[in-house]
Protein backbone atom coordinates (compact mmCIF):
# COMPACT_ATOMS: atom_id res chain seq x y z
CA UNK A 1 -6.24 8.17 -5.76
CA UNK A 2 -6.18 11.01 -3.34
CA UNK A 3 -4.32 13.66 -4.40
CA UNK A 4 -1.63 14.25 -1.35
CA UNK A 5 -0.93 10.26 -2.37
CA UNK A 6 -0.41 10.77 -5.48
CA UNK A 7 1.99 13.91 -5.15
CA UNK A 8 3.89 11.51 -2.58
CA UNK A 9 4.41 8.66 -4.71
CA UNK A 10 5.35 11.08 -8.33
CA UNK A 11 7.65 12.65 -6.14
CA UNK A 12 9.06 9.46 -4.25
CA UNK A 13 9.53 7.85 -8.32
CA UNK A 14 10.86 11.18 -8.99
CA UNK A 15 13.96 10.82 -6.46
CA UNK A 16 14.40 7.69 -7.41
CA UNK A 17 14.95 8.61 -11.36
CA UNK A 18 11.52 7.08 -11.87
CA UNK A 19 8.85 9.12 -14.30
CA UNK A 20 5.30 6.57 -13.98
CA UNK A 21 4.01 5.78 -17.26
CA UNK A 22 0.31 6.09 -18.26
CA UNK A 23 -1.88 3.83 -16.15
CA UNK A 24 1.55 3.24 -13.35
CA UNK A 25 -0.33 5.67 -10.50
CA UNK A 26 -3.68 4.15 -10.99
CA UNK A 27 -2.23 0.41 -10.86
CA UNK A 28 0.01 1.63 -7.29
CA UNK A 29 -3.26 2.93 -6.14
CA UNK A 30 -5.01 -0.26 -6.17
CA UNK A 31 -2.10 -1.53 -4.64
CA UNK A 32 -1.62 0.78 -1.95
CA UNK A 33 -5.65 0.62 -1.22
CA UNK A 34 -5.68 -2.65 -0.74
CA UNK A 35 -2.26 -2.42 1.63
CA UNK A 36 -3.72 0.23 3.43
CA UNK A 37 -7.28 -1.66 4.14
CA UNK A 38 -5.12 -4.87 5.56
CA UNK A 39 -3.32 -2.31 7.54
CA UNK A 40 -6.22 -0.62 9.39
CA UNK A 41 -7.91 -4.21 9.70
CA UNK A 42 -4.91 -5.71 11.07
CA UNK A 43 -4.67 -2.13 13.57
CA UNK A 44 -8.00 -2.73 14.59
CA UNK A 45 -7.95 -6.01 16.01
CA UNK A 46 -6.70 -5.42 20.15
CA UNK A 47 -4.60 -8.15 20.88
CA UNK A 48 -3.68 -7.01 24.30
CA UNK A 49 -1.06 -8.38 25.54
CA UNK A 50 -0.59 -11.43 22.92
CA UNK A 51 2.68 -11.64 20.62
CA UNK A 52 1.47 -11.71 16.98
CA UNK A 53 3.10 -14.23 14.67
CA UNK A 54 2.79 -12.77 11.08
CA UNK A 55 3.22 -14.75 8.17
CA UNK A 56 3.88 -13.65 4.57
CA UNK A 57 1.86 -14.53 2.13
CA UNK A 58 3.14 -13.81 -1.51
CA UNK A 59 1.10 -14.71 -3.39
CA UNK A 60 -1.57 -11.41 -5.00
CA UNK A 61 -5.50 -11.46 -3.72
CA UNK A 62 -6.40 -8.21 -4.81
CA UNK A 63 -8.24 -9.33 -8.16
């Protein structure tokens, strides 16, 4: 995990009460890695002037 992230996210738990156990950073790192790939994939597509209809999928792909 880069470091700036990490700092972020100890010091957003931090406000929030929160202290990460052992192993909590590197499991939100996959999880923000793979939300930040979908991100710049779904960024790079150029829609132009088309609406987007997003749907939600909850189910977890990231194994």
């Amino acid at each position: 995990m880069e470091k700036a992230l990490e700092q972020s996210l100890t010091a957003l738990l931090a406000r929030e009460g929160l202290e990460p156990k052992a192993g909590d950073l590197e499991q939100f790192s996959k999880i923000i890695e793979l939300y930040m790939s979908t991100l710049k994939t779904l960024h790079s597509v150029n829609l132009g002037a088309e609406e987007l209809g997003p749907v939600f999928k909850p189910e977890w792909t990231g194994k």
